[in-house]
ModelCIF file with pLDDT and N, C-alpha, C, O atoms, coordinates in Angstrom:
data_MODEL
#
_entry.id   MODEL 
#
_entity.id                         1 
_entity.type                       polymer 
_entity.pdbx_number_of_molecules   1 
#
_entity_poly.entity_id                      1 
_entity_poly.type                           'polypeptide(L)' 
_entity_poly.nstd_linkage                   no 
_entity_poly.nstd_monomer                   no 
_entity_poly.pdbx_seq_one_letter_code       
;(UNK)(UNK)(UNK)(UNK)(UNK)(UNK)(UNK)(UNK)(UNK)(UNK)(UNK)(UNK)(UNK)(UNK)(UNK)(UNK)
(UNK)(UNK)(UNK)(UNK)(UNK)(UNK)(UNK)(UNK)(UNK)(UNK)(UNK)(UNK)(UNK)(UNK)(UNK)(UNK)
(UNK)(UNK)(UNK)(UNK)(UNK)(UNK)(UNK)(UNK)(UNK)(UNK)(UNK)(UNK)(UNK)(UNK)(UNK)
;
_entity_poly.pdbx_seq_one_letter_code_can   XXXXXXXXXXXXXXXXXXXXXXXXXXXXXXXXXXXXXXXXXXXXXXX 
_entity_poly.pdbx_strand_id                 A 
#
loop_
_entity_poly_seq.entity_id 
_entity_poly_seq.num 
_entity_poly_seq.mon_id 
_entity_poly_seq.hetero 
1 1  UNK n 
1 2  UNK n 
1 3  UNK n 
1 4  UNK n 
1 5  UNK n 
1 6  UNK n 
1 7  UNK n 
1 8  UNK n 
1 9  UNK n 
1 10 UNK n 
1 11 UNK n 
1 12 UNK n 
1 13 UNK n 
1 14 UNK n 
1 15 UNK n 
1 16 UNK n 
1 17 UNK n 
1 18 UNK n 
1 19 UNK n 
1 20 UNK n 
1 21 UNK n 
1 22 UNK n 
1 23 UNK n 
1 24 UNK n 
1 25 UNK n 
1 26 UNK n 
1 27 UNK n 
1 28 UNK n 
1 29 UNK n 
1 30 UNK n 
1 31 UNK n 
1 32 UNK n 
1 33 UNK n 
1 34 UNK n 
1 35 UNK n 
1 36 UNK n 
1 37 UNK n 
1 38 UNK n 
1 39 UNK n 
1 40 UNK n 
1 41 UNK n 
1 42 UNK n 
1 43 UNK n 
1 44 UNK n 
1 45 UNK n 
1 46 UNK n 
1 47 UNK n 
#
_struct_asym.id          A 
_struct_asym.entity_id   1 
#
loop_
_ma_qa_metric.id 
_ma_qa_metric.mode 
_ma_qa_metric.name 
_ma_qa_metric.software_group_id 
_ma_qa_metric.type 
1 global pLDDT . pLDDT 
2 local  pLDDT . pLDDT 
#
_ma_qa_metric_global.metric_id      1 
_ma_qa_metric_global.metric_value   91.43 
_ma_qa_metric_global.model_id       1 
_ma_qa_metric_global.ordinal_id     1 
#
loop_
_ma_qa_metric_local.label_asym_id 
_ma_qa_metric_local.label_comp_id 
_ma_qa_metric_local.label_seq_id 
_ma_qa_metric_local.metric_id 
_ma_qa_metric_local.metric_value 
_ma_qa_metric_local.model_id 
_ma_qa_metric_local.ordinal_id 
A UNK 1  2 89.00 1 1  
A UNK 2  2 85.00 1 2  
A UNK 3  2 81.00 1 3  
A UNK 4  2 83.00 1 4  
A UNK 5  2 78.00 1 5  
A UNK 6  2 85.00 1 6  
A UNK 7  2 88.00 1 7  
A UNK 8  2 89.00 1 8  
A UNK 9  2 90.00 1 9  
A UNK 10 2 94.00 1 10 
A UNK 11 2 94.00 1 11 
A UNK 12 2 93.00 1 12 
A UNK 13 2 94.00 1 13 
A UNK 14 2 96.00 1 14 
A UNK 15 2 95.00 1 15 
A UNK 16 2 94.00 1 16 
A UNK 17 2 95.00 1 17 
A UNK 18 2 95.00 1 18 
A UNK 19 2 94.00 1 19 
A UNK 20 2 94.00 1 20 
A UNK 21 2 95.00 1 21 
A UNK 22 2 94.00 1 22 
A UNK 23 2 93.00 1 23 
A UNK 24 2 94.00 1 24 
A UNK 25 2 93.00 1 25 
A UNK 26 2 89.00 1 26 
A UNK 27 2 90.00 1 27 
A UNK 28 2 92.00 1 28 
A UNK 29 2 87.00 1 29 
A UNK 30 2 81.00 1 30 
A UNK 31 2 85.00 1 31 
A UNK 32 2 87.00 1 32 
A UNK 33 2 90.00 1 33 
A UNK 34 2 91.00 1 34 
A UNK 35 2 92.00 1 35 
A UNK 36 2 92.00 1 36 
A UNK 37 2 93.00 1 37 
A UNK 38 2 94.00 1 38 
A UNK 39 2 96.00 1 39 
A UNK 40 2 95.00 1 40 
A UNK 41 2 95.00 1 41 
A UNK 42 2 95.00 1 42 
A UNK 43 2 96.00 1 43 
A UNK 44 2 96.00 1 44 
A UNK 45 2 95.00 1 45 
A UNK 46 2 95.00 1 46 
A UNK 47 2 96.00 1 47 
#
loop_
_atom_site.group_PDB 
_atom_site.id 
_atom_site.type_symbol 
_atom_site.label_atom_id 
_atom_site.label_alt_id 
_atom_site.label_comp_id 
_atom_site.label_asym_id 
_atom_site.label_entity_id 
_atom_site.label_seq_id 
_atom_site.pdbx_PDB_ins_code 
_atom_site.Cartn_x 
_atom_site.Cartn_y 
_atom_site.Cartn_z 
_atom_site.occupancy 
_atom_site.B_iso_or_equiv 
_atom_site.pdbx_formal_charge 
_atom_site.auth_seq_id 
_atom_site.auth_comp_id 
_atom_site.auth_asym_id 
_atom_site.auth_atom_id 
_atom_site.pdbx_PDB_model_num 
ATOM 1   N N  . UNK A 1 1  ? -7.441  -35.301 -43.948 1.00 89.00 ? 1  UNK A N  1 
ATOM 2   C CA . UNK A 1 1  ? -8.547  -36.106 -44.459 1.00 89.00 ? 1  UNK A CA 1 
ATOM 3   C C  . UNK A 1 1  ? -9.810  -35.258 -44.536 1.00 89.00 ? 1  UNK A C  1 
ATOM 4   O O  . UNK A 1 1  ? -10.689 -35.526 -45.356 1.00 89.00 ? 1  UNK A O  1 
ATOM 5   N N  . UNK A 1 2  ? -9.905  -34.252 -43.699 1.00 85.00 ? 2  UNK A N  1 
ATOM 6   C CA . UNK A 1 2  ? -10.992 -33.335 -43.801 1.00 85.00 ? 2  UNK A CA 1 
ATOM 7   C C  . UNK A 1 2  ? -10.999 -32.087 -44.172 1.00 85.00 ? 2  UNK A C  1 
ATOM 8   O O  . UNK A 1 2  ? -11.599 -31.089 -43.773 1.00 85.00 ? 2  UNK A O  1 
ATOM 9   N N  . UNK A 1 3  ? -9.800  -32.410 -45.478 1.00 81.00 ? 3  UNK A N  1 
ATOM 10  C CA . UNK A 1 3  ? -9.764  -31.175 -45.936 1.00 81.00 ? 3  UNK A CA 1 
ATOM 11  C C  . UNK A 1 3  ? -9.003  -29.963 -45.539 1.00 81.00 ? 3  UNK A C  1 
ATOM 12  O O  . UNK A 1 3  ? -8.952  -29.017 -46.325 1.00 81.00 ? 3  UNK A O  1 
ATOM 13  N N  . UNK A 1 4  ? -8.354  -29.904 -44.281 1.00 83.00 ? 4  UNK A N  1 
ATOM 14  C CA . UNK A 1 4  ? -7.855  -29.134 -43.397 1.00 83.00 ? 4  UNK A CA 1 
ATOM 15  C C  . UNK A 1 4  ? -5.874  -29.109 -43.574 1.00 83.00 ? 4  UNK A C  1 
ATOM 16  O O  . UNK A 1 4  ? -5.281  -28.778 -44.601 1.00 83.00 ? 4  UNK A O  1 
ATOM 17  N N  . UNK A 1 5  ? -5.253  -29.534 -42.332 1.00 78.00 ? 5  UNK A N  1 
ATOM 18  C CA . UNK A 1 5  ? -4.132  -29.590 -42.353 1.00 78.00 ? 5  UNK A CA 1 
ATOM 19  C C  . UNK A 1 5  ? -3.045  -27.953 -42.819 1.00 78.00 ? 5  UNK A C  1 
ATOM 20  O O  . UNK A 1 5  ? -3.235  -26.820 -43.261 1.00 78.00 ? 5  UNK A O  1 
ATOM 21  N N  . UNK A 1 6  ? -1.917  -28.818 -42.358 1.00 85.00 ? 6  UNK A N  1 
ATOM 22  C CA . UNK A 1 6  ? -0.577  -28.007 -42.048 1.00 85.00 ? 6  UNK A CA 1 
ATOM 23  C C  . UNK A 1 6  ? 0.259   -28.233 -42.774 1.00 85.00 ? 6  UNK A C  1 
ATOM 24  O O  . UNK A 1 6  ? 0.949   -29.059 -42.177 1.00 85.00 ? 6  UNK A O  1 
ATOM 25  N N  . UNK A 1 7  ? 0.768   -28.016 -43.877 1.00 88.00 ? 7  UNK A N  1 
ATOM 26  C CA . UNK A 1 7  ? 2.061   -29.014 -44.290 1.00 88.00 ? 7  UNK A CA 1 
ATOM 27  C C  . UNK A 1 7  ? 2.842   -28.463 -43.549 1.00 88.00 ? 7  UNK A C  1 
ATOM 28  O O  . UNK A 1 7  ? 2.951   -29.120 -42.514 1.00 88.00 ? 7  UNK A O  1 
ATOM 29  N N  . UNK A 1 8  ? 3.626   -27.326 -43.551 1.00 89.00 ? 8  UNK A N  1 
ATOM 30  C CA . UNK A 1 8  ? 4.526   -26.993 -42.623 1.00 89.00 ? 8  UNK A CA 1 
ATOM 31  C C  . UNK A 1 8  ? 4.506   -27.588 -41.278 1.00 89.00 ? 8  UNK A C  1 
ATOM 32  O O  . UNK A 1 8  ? 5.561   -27.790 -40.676 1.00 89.00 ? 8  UNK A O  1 
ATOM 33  N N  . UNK A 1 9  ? 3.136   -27.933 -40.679 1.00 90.00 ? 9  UNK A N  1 
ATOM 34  C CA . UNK A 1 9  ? 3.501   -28.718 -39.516 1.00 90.00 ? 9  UNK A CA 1 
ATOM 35  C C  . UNK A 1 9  ? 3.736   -30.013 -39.494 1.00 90.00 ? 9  UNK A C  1 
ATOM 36  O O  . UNK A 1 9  ? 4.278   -30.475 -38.489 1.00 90.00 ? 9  UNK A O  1 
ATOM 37  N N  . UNK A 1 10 ? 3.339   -30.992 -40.728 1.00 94.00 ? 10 UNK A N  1 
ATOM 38  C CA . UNK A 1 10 ? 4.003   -32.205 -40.973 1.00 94.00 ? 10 UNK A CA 1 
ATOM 39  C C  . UNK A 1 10 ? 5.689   -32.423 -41.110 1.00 94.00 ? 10 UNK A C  1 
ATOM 40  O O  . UNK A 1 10 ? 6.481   -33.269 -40.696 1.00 94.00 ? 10 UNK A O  1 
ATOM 41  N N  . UNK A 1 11 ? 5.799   -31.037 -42.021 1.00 94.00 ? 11 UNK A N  1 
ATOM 42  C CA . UNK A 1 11 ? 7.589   -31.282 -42.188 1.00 94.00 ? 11 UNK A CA 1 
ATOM 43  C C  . UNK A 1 11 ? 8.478   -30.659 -40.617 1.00 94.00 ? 11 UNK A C  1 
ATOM 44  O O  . UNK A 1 11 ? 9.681   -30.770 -40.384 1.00 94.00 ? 11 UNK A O  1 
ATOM 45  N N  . UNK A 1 12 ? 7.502   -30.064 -39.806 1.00 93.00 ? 12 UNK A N  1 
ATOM 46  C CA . UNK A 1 12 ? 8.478   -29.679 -38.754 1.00 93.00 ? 12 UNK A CA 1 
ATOM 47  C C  . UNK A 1 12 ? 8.256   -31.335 -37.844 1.00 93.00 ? 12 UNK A C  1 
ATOM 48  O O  . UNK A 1 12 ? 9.101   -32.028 -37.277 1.00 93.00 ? 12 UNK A O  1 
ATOM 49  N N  . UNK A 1 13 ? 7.370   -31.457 -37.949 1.00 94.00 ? 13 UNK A N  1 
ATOM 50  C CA . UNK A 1 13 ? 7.071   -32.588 -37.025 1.00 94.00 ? 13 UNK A CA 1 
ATOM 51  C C  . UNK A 1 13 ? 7.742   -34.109 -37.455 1.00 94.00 ? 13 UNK A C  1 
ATOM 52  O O  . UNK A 1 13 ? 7.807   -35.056 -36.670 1.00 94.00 ? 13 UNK A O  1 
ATOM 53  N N  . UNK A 1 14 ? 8.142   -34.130 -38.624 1.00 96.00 ? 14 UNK A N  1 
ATOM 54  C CA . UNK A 1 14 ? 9.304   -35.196 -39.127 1.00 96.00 ? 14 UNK A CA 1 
ATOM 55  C C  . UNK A 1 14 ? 10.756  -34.474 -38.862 1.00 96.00 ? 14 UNK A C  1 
ATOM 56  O O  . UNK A 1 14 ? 11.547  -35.381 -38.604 1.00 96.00 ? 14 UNK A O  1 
ATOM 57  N N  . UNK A 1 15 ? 11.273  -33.485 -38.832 1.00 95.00 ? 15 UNK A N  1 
ATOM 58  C CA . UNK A 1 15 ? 12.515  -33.078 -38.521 1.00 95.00 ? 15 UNK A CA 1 
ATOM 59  C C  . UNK A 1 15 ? 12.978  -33.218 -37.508 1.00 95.00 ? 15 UNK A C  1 
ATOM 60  O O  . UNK A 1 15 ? 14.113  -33.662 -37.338 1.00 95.00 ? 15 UNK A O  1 
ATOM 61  N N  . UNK A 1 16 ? 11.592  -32.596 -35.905 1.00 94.00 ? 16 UNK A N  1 
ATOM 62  C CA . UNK A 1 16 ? 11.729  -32.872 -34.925 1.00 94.00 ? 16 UNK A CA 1 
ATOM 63  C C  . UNK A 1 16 ? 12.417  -34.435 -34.509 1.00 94.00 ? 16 UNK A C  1 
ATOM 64  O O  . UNK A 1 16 ? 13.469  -34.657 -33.909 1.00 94.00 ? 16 UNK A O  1 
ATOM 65  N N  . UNK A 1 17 ? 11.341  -35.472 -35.100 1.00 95.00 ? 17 UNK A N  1 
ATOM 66  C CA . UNK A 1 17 ? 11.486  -36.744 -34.910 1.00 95.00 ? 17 UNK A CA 1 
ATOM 67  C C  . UNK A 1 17 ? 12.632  -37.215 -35.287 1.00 95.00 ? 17 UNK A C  1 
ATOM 68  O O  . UNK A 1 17 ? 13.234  -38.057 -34.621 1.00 95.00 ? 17 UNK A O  1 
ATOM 69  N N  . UNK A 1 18 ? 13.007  -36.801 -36.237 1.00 95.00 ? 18 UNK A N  1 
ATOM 70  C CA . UNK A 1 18 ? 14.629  -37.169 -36.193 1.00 95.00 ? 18 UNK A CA 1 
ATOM 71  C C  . UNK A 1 18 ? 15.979  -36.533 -35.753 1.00 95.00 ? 18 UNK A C  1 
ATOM 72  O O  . UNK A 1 18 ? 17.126  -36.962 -35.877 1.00 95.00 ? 18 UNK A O  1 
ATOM 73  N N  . UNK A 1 19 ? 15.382  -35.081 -35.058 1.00 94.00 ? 19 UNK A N  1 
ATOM 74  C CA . UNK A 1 19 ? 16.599  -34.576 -34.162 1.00 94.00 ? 19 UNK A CA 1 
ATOM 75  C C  . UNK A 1 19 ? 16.607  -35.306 -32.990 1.00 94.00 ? 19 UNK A C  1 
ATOM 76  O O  . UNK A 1 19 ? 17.662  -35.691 -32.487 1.00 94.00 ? 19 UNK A O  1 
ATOM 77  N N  . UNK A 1 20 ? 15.131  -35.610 -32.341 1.00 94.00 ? 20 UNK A N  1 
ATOM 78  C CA . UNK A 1 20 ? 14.742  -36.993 -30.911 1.00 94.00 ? 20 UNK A CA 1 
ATOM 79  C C  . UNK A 1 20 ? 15.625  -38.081 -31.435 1.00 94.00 ? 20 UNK A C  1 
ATOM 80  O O  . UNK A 1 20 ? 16.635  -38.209 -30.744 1.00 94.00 ? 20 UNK A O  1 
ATOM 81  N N  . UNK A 1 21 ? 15.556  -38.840 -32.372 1.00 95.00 ? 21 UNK A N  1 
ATOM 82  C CA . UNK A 1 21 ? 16.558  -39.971 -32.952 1.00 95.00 ? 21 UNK A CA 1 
ATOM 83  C C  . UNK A 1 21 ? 17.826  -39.716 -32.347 1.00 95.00 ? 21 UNK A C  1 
ATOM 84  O O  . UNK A 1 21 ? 18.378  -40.380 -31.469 1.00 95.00 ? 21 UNK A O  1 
ATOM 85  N N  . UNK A 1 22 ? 18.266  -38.571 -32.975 1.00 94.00 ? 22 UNK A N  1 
ATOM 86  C CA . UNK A 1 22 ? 19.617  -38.366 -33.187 1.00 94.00 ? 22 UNK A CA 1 
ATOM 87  C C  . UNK A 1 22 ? 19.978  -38.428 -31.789 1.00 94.00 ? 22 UNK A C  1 
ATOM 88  O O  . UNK A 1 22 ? 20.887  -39.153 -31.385 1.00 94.00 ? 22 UNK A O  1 
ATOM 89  N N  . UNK A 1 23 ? 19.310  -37.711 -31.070 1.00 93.00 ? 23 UNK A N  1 
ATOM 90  C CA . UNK A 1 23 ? 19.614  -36.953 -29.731 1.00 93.00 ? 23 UNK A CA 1 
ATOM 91  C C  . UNK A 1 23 ? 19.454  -38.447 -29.148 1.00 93.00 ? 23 UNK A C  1 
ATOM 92  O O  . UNK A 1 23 ? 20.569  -38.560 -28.639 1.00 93.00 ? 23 UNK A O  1 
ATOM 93  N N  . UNK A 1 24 ? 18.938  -39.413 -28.941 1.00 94.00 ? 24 UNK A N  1 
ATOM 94  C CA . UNK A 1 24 ? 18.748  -40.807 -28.367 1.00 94.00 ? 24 UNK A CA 1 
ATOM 95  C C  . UNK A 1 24 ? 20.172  -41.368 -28.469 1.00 94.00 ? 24 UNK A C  1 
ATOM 96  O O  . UNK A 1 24 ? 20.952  -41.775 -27.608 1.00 94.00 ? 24 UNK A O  1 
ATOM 97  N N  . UNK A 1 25 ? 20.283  -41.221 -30.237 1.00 93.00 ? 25 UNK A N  1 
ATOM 98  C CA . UNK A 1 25 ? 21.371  -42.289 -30.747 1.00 93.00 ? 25 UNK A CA 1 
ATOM 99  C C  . UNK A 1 25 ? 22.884  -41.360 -29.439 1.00 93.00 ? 25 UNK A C  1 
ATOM 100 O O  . UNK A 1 25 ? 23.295  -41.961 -28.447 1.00 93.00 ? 25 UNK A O  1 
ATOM 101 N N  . UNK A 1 26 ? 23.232  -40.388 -29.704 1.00 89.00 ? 26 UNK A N  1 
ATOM 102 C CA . UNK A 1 26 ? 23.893  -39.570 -28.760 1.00 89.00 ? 26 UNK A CA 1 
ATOM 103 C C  . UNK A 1 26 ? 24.261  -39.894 -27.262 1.00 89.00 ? 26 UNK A C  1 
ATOM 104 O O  . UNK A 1 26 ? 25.357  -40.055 -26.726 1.00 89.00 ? 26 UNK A O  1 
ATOM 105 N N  . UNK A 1 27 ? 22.859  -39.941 -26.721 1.00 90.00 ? 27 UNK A N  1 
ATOM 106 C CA . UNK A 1 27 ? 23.080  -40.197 -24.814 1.00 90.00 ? 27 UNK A CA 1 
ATOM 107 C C  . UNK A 1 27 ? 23.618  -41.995 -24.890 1.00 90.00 ? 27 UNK A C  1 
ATOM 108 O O  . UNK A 1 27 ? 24.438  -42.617 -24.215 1.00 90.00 ? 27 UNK A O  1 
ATOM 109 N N  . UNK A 1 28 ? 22.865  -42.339 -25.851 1.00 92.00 ? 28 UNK A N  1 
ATOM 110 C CA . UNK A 1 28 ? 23.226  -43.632 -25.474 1.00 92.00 ? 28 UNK A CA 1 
ATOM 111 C C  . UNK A 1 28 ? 24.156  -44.618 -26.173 1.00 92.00 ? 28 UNK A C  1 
ATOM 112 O O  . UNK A 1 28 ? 24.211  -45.844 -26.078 1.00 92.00 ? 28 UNK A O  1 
ATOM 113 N N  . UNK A 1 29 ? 24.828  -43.815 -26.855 1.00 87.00 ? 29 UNK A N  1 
ATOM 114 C CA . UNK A 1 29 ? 26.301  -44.422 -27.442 1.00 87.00 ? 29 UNK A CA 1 
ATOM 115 C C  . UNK A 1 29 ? 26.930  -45.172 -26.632 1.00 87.00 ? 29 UNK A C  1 
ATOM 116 O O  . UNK A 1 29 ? 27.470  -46.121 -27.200 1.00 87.00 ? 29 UNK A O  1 
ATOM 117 N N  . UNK A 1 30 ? 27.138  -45.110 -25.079 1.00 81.00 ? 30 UNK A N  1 
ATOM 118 C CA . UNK A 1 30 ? 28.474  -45.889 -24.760 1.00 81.00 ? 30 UNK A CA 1 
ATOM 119 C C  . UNK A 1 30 ? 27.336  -46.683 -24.215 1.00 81.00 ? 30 UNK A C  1 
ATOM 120 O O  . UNK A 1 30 ? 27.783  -47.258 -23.223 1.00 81.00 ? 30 UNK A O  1 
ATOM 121 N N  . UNK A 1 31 ? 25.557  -47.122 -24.453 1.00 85.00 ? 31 UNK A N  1 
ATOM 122 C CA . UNK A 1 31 ? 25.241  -48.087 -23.717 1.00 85.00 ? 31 UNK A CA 1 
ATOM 123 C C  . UNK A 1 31 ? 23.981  -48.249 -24.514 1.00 85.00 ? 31 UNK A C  1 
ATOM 124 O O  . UNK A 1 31 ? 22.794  -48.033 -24.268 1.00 85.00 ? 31 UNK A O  1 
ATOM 125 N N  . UNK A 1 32 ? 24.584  -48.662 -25.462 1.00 87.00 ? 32 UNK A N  1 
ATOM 126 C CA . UNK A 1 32 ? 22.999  -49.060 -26.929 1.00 87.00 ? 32 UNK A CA 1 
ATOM 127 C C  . UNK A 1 32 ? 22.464  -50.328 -25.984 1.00 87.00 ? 32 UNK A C  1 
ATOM 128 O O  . UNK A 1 32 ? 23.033  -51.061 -25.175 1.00 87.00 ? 32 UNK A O  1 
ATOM 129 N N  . UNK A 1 33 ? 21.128  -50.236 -26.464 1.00 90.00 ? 33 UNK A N  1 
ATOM 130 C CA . UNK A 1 33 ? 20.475  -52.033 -26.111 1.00 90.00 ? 33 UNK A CA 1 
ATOM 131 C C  . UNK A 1 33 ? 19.578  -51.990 -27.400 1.00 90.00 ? 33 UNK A C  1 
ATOM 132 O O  . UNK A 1 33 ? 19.208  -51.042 -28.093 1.00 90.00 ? 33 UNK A O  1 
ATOM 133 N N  . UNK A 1 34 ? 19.293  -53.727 -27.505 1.00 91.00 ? 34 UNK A N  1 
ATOM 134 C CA . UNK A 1 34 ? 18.830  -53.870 -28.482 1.00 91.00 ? 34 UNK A CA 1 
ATOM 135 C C  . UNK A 1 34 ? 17.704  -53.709 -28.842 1.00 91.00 ? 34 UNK A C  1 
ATOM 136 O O  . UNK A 1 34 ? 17.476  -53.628 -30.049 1.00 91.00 ? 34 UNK A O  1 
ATOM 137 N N  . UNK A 1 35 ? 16.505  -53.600 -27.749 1.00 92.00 ? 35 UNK A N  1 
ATOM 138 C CA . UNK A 1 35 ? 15.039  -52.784 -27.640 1.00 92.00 ? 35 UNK A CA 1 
ATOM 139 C C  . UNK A 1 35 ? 15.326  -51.406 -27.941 1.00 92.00 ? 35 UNK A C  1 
ATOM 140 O O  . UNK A 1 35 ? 14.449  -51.116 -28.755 1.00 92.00 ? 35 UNK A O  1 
ATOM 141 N N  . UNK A 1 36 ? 16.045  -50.385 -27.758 1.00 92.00 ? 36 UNK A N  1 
ATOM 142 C CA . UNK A 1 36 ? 16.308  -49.184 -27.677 1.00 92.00 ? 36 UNK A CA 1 
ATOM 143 C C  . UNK A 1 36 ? 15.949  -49.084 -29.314 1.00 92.00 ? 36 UNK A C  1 
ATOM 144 O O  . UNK A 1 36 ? 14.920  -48.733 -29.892 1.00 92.00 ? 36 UNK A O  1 
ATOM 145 N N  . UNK A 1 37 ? 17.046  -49.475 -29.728 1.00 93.00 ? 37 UNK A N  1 
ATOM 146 C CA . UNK A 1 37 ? 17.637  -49.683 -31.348 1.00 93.00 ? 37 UNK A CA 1 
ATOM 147 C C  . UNK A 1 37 ? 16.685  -49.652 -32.176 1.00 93.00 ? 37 UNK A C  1 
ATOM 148 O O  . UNK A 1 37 ? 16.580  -48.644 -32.875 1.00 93.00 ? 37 UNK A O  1 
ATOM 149 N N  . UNK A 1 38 ? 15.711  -50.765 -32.330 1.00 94.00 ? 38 UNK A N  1 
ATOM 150 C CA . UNK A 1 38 ? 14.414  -51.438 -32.332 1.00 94.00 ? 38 UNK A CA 1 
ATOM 151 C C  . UNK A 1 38 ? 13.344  -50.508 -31.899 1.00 94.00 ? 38 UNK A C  1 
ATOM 152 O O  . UNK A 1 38 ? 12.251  -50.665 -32.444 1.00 94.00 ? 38 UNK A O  1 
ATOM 153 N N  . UNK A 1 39 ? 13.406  -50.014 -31.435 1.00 96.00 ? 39 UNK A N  1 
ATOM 154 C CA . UNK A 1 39 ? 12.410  -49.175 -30.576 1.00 96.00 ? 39 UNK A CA 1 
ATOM 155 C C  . UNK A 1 39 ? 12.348  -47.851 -31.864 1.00 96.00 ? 39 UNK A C  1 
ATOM 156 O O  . UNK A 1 39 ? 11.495  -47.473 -32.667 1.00 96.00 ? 39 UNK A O  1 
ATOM 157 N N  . UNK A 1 40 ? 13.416  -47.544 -31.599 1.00 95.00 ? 40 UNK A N  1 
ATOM 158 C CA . UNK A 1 40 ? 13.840  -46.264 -32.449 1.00 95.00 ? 40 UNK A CA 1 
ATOM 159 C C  . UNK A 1 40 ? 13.556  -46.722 -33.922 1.00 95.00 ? 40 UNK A C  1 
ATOM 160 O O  . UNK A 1 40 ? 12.604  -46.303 -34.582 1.00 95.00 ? 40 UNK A O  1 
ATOM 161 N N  . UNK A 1 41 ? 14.283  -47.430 -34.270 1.00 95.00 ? 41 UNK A N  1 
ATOM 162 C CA . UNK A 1 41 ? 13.998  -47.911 -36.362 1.00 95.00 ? 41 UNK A CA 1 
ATOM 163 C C  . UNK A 1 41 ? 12.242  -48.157 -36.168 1.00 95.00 ? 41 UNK A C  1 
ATOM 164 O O  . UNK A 1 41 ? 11.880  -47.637 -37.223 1.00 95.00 ? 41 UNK A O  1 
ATOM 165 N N  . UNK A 1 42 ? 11.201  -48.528 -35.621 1.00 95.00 ? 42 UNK A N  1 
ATOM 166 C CA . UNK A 1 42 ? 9.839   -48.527 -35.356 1.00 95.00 ? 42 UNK A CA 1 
ATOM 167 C C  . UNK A 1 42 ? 9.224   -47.269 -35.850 1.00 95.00 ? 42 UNK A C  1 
ATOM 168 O O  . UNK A 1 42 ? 8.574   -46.941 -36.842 1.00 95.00 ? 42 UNK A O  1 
ATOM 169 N N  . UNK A 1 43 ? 9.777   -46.560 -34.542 1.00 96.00 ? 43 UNK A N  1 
ATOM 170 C CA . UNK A 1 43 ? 9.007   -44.966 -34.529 1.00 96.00 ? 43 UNK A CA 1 
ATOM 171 C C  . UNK A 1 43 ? 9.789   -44.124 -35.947 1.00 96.00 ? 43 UNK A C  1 
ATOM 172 O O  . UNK A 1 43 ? 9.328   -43.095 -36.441 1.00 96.00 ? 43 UNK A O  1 
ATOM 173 N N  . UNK A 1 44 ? 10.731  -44.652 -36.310 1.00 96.00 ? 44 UNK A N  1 
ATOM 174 C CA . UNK A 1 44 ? 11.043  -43.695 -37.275 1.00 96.00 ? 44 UNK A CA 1 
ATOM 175 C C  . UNK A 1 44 ? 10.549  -44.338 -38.423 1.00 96.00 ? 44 UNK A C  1 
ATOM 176 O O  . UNK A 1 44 ? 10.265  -43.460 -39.238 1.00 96.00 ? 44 UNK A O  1 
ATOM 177 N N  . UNK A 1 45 ? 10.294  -45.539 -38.904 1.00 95.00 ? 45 UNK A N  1 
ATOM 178 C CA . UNK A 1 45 ? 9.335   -45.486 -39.956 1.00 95.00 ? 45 UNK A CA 1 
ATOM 179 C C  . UNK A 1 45 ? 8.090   -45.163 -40.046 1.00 95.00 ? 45 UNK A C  1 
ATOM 180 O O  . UNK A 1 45 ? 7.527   -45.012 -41.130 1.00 95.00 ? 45 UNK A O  1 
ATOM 181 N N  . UNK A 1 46 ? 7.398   -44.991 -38.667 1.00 95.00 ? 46 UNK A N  1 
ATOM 182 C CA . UNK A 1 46 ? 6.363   -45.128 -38.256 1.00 95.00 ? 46 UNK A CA 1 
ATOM 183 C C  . UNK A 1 46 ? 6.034   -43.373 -38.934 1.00 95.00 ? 46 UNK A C  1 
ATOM 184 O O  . UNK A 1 46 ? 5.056   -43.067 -39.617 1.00 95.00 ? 46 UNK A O  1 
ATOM 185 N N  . UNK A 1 47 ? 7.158   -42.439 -38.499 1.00 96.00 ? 47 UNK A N  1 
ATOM 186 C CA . UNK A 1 47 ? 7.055   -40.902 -39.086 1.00 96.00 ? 47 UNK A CA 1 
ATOM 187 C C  . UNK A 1 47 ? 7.306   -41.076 -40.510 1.00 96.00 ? 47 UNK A C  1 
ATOM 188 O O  . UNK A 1 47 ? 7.302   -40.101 -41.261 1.00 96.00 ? 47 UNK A O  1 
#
């Protein structure tokens, strides 16, 4: 907004966020809850 910025650090910082996803969806396969789930589809539109 001030003219400034990173793109390269926007696109690392959305990749990140969805290797965290992934890596969530992963540990907690044999014990999803439905806040978790929810939690996660939030923050990832939110990126």
């Amino acid at each position: 907004v001030r003219d400034k910025g990173n793109e390269n650090a926007v696109k690392n910082l959305l990749l990140i966020a969805n290797m965290i996803e992934d890596r969530l969806h992963v540990n907690n396969q044999d014990t999803p809850t439905e806040n978790g789930i929810a939690w996660m589809r939030h923050q990832r539109r939110a990126t």
